[in-house]
Protein backbone atom coordinates (compact mmCIF):
# COMPACT_ATOMS: atom_id res chain seq x y z
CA UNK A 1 -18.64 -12.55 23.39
CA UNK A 2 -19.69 -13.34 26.73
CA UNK A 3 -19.75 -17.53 27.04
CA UNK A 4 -23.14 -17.46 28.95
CA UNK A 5 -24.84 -15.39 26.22
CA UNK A 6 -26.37 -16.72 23.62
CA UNK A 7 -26.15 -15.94 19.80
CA UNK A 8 -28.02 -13.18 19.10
CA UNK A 9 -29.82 -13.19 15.64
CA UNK A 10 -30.56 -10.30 13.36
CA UNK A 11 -33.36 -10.34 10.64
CA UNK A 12 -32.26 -8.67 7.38
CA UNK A 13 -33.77 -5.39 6.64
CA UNK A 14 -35.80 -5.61 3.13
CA UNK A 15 -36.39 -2.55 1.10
CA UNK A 16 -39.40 -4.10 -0.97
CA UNK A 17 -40.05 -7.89 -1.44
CA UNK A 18 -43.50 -7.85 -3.50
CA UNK A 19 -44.30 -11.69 -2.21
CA UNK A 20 -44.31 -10.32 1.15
CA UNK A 21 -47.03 -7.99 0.39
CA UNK A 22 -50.16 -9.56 2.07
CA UNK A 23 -47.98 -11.00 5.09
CA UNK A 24 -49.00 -9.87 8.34
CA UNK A 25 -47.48 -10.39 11.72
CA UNK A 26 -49.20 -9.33 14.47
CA UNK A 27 -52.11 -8.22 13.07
CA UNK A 28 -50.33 -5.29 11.29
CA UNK A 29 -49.23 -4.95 7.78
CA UNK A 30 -45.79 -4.46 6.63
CA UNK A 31 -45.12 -1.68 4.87
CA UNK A 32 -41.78 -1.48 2.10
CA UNK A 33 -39.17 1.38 2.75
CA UNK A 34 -38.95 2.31 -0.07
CA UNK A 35 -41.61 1.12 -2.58
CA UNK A 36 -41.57 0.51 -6.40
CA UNK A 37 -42.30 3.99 -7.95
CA UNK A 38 -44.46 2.62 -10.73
CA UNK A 39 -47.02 0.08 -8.43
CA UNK A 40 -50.24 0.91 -8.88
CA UNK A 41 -52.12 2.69 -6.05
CA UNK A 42 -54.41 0.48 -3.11
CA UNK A 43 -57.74 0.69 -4.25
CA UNK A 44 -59.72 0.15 -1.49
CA UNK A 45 -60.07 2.58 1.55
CA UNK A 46 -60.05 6.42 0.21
CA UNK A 47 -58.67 7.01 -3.03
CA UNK A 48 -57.57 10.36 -2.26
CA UNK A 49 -55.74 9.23 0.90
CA UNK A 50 -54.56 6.61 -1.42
CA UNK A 51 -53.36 8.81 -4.31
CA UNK A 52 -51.86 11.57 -1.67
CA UNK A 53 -49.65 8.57 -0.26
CA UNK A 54 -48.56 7.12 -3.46
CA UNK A 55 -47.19 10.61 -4.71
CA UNK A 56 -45.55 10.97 -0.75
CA UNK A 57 -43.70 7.63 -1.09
CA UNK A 58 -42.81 8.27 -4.97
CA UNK A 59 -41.38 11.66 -4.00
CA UNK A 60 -39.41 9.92 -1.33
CA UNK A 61 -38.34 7.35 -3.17
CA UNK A 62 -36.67 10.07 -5.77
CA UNK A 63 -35.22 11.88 -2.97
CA UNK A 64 -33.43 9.00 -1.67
CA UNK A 65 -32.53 8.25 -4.88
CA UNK A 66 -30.93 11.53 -5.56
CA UNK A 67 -29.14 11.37 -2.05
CA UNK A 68 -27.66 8.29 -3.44
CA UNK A 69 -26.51 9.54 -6.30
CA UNK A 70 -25.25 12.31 -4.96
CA UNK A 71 -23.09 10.95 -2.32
CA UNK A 72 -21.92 8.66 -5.45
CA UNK A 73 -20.97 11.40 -7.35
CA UNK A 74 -18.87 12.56 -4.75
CA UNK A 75 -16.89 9.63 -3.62
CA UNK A 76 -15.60 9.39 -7.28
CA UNK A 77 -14.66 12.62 -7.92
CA UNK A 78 -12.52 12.35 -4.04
CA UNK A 79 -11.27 9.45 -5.35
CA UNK A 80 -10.18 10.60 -8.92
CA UNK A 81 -9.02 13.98 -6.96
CA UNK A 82 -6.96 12.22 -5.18
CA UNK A 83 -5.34 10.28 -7.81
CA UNK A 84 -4.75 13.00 -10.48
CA UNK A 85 -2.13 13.11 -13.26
CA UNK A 86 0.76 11.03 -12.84
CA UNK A 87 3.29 13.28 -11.00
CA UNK A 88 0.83 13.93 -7.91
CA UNK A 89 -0.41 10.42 -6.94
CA UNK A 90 -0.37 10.67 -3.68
CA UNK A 91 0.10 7.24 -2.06
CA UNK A 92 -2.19 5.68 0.60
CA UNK A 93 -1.88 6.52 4.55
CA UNK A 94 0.79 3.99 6.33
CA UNK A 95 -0.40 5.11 10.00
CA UNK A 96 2.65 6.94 10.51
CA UNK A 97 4.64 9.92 9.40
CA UNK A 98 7.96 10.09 8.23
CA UNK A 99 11.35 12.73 7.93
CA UNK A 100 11.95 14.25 4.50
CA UNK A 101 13.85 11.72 2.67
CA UNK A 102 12.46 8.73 4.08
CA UNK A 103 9.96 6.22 2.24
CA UNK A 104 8.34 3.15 1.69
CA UNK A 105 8.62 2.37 -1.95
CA UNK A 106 11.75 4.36 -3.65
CA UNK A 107 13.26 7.41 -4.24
CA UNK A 108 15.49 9.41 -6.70
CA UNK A 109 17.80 12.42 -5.71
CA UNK A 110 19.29 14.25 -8.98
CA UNK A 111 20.88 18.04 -9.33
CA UNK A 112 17.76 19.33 -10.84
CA UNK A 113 13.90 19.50 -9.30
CA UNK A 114 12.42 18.35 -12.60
CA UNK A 115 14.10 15.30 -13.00
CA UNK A 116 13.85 14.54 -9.97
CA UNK A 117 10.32 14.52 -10.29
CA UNK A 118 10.46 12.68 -13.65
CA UNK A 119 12.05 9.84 -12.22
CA UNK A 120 9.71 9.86 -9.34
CA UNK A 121 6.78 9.97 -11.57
CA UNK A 122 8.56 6.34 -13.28
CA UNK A 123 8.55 4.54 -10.28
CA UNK A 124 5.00 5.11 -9.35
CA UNK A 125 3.57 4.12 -12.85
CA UNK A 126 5.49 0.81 -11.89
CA UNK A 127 9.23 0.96 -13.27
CA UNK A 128 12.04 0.18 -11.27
CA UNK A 129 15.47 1.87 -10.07
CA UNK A 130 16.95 1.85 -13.72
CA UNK A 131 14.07 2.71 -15.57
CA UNK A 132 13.75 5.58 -12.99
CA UNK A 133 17.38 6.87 -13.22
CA UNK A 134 18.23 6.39 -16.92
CA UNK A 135 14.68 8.80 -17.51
CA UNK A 136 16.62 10.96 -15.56
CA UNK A 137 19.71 11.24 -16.96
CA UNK A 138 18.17 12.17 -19.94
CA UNK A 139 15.94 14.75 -18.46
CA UNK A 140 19.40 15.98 -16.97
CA UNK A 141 21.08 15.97 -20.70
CA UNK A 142 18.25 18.18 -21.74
CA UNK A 143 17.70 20.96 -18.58
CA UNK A 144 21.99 20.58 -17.56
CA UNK A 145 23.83 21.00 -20.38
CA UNK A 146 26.62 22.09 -18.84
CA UNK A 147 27.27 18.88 -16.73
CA UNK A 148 25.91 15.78 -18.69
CA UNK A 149 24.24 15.41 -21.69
CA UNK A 150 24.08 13.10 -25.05
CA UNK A 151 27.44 14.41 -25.60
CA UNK A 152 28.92 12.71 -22.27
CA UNK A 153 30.49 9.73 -21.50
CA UNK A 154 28.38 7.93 -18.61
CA UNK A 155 29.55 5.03 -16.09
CA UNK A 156 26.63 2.97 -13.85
CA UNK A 157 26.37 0.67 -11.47
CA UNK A 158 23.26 -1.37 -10.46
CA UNK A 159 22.85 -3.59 -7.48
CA UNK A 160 19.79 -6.20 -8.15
CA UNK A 161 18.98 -6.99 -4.34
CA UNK A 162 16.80 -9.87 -5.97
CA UNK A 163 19.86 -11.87 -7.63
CA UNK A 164 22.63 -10.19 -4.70
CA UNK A 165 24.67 -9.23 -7.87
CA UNK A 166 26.11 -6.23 -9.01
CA UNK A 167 26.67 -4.60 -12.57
CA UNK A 168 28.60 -2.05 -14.03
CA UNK A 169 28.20 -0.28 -17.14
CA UNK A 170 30.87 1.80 -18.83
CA UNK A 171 30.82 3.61 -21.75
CA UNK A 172 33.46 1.77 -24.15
CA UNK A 173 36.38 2.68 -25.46
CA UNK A 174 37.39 6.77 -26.32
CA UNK A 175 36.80 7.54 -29.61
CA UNK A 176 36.86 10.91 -31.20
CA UNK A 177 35.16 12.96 -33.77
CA UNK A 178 38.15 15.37 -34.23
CA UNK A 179 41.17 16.40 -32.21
CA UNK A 180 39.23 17.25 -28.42
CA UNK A 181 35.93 16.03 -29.67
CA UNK A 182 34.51 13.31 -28.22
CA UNK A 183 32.00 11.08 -29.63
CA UNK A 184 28.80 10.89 -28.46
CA UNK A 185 28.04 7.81 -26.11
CA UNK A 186 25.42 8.67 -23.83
CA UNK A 187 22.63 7.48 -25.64
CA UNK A 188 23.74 3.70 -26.41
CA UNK A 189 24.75 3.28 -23.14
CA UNK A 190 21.68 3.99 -21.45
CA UNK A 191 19.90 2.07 -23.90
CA UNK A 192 22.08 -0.88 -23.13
CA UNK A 193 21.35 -0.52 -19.68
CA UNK A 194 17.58 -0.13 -20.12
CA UNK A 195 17.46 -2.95 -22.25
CA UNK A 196 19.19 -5.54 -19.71
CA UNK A 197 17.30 -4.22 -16.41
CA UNK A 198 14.47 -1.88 -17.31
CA UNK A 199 10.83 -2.62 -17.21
CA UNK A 200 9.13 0.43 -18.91
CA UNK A 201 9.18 0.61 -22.57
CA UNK A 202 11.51 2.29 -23.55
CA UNK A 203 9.74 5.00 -25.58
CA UNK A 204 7.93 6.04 -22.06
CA UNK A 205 11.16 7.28 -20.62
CA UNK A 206 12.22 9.74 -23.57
CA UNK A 207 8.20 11.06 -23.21
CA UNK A 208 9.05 13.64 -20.29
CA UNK A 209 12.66 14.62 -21.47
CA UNK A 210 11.19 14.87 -24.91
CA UNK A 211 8.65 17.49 -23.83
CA UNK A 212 11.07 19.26 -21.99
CA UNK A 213 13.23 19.70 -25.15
CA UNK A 214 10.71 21.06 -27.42
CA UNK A 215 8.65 22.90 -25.09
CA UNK A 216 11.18 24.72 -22.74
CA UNK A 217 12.23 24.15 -19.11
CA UNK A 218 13.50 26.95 -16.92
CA UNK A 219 17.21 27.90 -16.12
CA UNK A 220 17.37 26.73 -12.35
CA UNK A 221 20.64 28.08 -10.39
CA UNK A 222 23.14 25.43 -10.89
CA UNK A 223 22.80 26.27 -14.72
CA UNK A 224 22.87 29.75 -14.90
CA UNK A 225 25.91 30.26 -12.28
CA UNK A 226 27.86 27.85 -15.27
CA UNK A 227 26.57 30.37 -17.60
CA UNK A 228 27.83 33.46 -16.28
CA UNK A 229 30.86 31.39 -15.27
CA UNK A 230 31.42 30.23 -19.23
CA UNK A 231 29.88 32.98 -20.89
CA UNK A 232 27.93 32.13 -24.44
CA UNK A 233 30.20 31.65 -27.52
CA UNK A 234 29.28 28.91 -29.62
CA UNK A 235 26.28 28.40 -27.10
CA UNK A 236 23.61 31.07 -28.96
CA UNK A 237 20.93 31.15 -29.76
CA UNK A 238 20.46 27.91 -27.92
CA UNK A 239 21.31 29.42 -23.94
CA UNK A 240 21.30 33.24 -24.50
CA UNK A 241 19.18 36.10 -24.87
CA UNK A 242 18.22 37.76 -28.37
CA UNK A 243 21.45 40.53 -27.17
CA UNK A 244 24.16 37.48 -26.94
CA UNK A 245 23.73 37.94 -22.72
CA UNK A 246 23.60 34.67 -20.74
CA UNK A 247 19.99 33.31 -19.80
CA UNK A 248 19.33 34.05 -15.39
CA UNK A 249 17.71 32.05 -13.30
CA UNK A 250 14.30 31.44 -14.01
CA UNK A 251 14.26 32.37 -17.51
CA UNK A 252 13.09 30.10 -20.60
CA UNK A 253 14.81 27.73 -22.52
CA UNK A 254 14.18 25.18 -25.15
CA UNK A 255 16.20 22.75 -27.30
CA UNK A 256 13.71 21.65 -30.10
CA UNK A 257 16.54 20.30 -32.03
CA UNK A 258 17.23 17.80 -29.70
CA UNK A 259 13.52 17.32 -29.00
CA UNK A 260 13.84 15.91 -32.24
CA UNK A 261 16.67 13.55 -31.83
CA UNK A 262 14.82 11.73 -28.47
CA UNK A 263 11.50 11.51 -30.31
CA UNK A 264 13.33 9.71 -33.04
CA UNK A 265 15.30 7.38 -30.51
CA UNK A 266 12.30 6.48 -28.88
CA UNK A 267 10.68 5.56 -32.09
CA UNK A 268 13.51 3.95 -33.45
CA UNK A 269 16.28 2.80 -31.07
CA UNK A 270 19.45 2.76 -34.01
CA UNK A 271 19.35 6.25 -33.54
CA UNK A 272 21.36 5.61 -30.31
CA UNK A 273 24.04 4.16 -32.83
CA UNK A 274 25.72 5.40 -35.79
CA UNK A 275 22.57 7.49 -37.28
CA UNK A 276 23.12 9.67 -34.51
CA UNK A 277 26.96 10.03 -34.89
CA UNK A 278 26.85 10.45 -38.81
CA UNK A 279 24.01 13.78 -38.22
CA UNK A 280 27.41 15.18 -35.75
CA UNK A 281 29.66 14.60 -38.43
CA UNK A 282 27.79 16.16 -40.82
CA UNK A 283 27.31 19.12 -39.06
CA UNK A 284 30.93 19.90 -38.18
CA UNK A 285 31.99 18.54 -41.42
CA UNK A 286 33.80 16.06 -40.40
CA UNK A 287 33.57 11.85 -41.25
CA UNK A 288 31.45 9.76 -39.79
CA UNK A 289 34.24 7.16 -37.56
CA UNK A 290 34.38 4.04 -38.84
CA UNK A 291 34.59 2.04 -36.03
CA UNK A 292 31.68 2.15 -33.27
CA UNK A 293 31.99 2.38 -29.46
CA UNK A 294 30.65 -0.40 -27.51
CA UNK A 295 29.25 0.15 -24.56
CA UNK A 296 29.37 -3.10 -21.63
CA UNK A 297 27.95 -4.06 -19.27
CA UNK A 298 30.48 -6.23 -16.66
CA UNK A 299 30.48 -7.42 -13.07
CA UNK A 300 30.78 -4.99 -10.57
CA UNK A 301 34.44 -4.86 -8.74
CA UNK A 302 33.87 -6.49 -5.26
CA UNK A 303 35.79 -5.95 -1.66
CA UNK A 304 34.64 -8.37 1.32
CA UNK A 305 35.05 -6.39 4.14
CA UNK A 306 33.41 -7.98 7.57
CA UNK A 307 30.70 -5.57 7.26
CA UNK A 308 29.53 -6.51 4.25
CA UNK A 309 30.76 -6.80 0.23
CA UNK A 310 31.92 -3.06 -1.90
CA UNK A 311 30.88 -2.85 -4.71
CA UNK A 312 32.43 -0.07 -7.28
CA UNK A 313 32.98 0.13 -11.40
CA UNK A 314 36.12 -1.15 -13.06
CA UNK A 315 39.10 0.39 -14.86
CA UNK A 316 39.46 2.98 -16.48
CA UNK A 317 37.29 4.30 -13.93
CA UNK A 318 38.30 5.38 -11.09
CA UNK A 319 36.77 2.58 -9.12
CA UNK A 320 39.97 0.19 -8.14
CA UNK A 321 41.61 3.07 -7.30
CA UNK A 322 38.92 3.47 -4.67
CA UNK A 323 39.06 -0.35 -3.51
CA UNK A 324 42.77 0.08 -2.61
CA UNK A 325 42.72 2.99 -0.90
CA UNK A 326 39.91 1.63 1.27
CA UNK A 327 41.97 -1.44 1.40
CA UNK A 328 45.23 0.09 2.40
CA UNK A 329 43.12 2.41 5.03
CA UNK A 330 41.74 -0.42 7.16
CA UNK A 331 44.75 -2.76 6.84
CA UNK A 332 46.88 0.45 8.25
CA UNK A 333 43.83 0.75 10.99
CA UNK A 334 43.58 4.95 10.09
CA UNK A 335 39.96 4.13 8.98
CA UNK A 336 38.80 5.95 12.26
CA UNK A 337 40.55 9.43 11.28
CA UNK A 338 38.75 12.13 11.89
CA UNK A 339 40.73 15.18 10.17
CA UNK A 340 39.75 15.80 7.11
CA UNK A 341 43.03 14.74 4.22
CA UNK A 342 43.79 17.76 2.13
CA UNK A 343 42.44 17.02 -1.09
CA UNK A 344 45.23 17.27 -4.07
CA UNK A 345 45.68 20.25 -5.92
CA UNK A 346 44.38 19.02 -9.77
CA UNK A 347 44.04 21.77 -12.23
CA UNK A 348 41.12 21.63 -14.38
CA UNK A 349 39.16 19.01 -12.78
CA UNK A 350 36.61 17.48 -14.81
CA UNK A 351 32.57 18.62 -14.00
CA UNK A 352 30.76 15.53 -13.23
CA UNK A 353 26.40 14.64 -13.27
CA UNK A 354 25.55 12.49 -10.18
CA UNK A 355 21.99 10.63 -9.75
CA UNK A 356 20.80 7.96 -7.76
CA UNK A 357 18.27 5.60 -7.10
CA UNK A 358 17.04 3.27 -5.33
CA UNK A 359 13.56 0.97 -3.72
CA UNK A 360 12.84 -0.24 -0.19
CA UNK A 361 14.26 -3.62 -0.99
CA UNK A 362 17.83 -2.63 -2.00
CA UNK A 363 17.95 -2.10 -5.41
CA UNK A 364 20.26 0.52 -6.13
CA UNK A 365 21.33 2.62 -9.26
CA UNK A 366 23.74 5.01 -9.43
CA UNK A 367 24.73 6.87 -12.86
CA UNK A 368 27.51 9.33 -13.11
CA UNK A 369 28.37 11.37 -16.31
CA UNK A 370 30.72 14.37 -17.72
CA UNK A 371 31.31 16.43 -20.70
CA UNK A 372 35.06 16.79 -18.68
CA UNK A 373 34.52 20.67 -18.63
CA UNK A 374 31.78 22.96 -17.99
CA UNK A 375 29.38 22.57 -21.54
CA UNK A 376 32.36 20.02 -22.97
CA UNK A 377 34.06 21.24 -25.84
CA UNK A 378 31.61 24.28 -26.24
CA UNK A 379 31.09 22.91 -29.92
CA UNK A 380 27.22 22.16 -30.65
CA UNK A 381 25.66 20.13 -33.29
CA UNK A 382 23.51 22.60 -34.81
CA UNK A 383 21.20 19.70 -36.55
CA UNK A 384 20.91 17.56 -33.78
CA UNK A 385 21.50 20.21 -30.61
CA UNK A 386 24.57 17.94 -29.01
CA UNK A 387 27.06 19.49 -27.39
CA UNK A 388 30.54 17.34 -27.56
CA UNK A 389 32.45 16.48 -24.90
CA UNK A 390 36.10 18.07 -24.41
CA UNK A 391 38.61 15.14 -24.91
CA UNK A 392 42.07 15.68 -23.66
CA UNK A 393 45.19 13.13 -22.94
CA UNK A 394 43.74 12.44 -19.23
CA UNK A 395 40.15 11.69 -20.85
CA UNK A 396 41.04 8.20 -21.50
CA UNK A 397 40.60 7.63 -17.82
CA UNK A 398 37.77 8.51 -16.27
CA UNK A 399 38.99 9.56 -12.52
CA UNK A 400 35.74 11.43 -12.30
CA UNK A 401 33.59 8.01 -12.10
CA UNK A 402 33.99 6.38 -8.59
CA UNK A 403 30.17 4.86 -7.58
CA UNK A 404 30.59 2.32 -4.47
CA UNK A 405 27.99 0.28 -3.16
CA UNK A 406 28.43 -1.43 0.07
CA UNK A 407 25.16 -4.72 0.82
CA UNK A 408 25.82 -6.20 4.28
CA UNK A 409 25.04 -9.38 3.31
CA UNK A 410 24.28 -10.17 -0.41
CA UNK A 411 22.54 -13.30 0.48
CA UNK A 412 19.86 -11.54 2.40
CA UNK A 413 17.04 -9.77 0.94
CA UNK A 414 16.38 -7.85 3.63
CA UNK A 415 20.10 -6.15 4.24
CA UNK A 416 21.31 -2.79 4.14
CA UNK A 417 22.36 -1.53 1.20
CA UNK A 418 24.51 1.77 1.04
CA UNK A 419 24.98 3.66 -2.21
CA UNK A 420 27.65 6.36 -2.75
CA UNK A 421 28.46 9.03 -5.50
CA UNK A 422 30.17 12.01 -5.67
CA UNK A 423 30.93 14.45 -8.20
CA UNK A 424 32.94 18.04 -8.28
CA UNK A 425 35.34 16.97 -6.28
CA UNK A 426 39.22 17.29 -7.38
CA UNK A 427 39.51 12.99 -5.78
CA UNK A 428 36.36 11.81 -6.15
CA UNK A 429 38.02 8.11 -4.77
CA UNK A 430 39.25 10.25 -1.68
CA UNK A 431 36.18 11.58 -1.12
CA UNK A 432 34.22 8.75 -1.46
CA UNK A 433 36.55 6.30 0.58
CA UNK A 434 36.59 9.17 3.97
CA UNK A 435 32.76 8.85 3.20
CA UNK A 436 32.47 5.54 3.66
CA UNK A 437 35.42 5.05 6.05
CA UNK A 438 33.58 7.03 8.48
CA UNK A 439 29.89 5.27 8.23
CA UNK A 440 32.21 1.59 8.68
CA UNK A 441 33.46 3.41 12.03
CA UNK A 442 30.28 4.65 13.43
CA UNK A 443 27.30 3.75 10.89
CA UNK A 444 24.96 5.20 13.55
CA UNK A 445 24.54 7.43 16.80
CA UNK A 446 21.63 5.61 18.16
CA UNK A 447 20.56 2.12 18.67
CA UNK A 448 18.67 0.25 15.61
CA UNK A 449 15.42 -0.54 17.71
CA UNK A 450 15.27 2.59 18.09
CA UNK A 451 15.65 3.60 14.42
CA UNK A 452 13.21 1.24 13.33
CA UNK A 453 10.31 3.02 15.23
CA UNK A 454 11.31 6.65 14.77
CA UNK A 455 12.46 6.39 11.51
CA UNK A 456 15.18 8.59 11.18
CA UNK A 457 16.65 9.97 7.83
CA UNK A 458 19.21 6.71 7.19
CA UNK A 459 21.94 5.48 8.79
CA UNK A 460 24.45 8.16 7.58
CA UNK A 461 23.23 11.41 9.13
CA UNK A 462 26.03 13.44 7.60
CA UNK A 463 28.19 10.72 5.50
CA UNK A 464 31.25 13.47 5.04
CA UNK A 465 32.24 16.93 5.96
CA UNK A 466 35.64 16.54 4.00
CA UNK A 467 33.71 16.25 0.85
CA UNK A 468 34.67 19.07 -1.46
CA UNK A 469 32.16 18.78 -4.09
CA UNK A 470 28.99 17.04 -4.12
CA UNK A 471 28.29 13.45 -2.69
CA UNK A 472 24.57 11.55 -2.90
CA UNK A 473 23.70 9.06 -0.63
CA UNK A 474 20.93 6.75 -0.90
CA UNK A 475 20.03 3.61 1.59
CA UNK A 476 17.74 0.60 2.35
CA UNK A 477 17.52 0.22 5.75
CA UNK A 478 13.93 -0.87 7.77
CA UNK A 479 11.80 -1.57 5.36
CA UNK A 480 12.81 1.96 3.66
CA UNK A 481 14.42 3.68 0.97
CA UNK A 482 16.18 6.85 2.13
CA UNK A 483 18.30 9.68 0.28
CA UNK A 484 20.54 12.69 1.63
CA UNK A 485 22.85 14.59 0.36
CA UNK A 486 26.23 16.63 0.97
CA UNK A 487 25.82 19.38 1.26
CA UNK A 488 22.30 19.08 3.10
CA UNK A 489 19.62 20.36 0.17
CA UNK A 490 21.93 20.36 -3.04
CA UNK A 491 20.12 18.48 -4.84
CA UNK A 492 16.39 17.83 -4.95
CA UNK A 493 14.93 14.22 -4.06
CA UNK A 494 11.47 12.50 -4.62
CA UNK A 495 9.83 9.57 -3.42
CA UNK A 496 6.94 8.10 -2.85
């Protein structure tokens, strides 16, 4: 405001103040916008005049008042459109637009589109990184059987960027049902996980794989190529059609058996335990085992490196196998190597499940699983719809699990945080370590300033090319979660 101006003052605008009736200013009489529908008419002057103008300003009065509730009407159903179920909420506009991959709150990338979206859908009704990934991998043990499932053994590890610590969970000691039958695990791990670091009940993350289950999902590609690949003994009725053929792409399937199981885990959370195991052994005929698999939950493995601290699982993973060949790498000064190693020839390589994710802040999740062959041991629980993992001598160690998480400074809320997790390859620890070797040498190809106003997809553009199976990379860097993957489009992320 201009200094030599002085204050200007406005006089509120009344619609109808009845003291004000008889006031006058200037000789003229002021009149109410809109005035009270059921006020008697003047009764002086002409009481036809008078009558005619009492119906004009009631009529106006009700058209405004329909106007009003009109444009009411409207701006409530935008605003509910807008909102709609759960899985569309579409969040408010930021004032600027980002790459696929990049965003504000969190994100999830998983090998299927559905559970993807399931996990997506968890974070925006308010649960965190592990409430998001263990719904999940369930979702994943229901629509990719082949790969993961109740039936699998799983491995985690969660970085709180609140506390700067890092946990790992493994899946307890091998036990089996019968010679090359594994005992089911999946289920109390995830639990135990949940329990320690979720914030959703845990009934509302067995809601969307639960539906899935009994009402049917379809066959996406990853899925059918292991069916046509494996063919259908001891997987009918469950995967094929009424004629014993595999099911295609985009057909139906359901699993209402083991709709049944999750609905009763959710209820009652002892089914992850022995009730569980003793409906298996039932079904195969076989004893219940007498002693139960525990699964922990320990500190992360750590690795100061002047970029920051590693974090990966411990043995029997594959995890300090990882740590030392990143540690003999960079103490032999090879870390900026560009030819790809030839990967070791390993026959019969176990088929991993990858997920991860992750909010802007740096909380990260990753969760890696396996059956240790395409659909395990091919043996399903008929009662419960399980299918067991394939045990064999090499089982006990699980050089399939390899998640590494490098923070650049633990102590800072605001750091980058790098997650990394591959699966299908014959060295995951290989594969992982030329990953990360290569971000250490050259994190980025353009300056951070200008990063942090473009907003480019992460600091890892393309993390590996020597990767031979499938890595997922997720990242907190700006302000923003971001998630790629190698190959580019493998496997589906959301975020919101």
């Amino acid at each position: 405001m201009d200094p030599e101006v002085g204050p200007m003052h406005y006089q509120e605008l009344l619609l109808w103040e009845a003291d004000l009736d008889s006031e006058e200013e200037d000789g003229e009489t002021s009149e109410p916008l809109v005035p009270h529908p059921w006020r008697p008419p003047d009764s002086s002057g002409n009481k036809v005049g008078g009558l005619l103008g009492a119906w004009a300003r009631l009529f106006a009065a009700l058209l405004l008042l329909a106007v009003g509730f009109s444009l009411a009407v409207r701006q409530f159903q935008m605003r509910g459109g807008s909102t709609g179920s759960l899985g569309s909420v579409v969040p408010p506009p930021t004032g600027h637009s980002h790459h696929p991959g990049v965003y504000h709150h969190g994100a999830i990338i998983s090998p299927a589109a559905s559970c993807s979206s399931l996990g997506r859908e968890l974070l925006v009704a308010g649960g965190n990184v592990v409430d998001a990934g263990v719904g999940a991998a369930l979702c994943l043990s229901v629509v990719h059987p082949h790969s993961t499932g109740l039936g699998a053994m799983f491995w985690g590890l969660f970085y709180n960027s609140s506390s700067g610590n890092a946990t790992a969970l493994t899946s307890g000691s091998v036990q089996t049902l019968a010679p090359g039958l594994g005992l089911p695990t999946a289920l109390p791990a995830l639990h135990l996980l949940h329990t320690h670091f979720g914030i959703l009940p845990w009934p509302h993350l067995l809601e969307g794989p639960t539906t899935l289950a009994r009402e049917g999902f379809l066959v996406d590609a990853p899925l059918a190529r292991a069916l046509a690949a494996h063919g259908t003994k001891d997987l009918c009725p469950l995967l094929c059609h009424a004629d014993g053929t595999p099911l295609g792409p985009g057909t139906h399937a359901a699993n209402p058996k083991l709709a049944d199981v999750l609905q009763r885990a959710a209820l009652s959370p002892t089914l992850t335990g022995n009730v569980l195991w003793s409906l298996v052994a039932n079904d195969l005929g076989l004893e219940a085992p007498s002693a139960e698999p525990m699964p922990t939950l320990e500190p992360a493995l750590q690795l100061s490196l002047p970029q920051g601290i590693l974090f990966s699982t411990p043995g029997p993973s594959a995890g300090p196998e990882l740590l030392d060949l990143l540690k003999a790498a960079l103490h032999s000064g090879r870390s900026n190597s560009d030819p790809c190693p030839p990967p070791p020839q390993i026959p019969g390589s176990p088929v991993s499940s990858v997920l991860a994710t992750i909010d802007s802040s740096g909380s990260v999740l990753l969760l890696i699983s396996s059956l240790n062959s395409s659909f395990g041991s091919g043996r399903l629980s008929p009662s419960t719809g399980v299918l067991l993992s394939k045990l064999v001598a090499s089982s006990a160690t699980s050089t399939w699990a390899c998640p590494l998480i490098l923070c650049s400074s633990p102590n800072d809320t605001e750091a980058d945080v790098l997650g990394l997790v591959v699966s299908g390859a014959p060295s995951v620890a290989r594969a992982t370590t030329n990953a990360l070797l290569r971000h250490l040498v050259a994190p980025q190809t353009q300056p951070r300033h200008q990063h942090q106003h473009q907003h480019q997809q992460g600091p890892i553009e393309n993390p590996s090319t020597c990767v031979q199976g499938t890595l997922l990379q997720v990242t907190a860097h700006t302000e923003h979660a971001h998630v790629s993957s190698v190959p580019h489009g493998c496997c589906p992320f959301q975020g919101f």
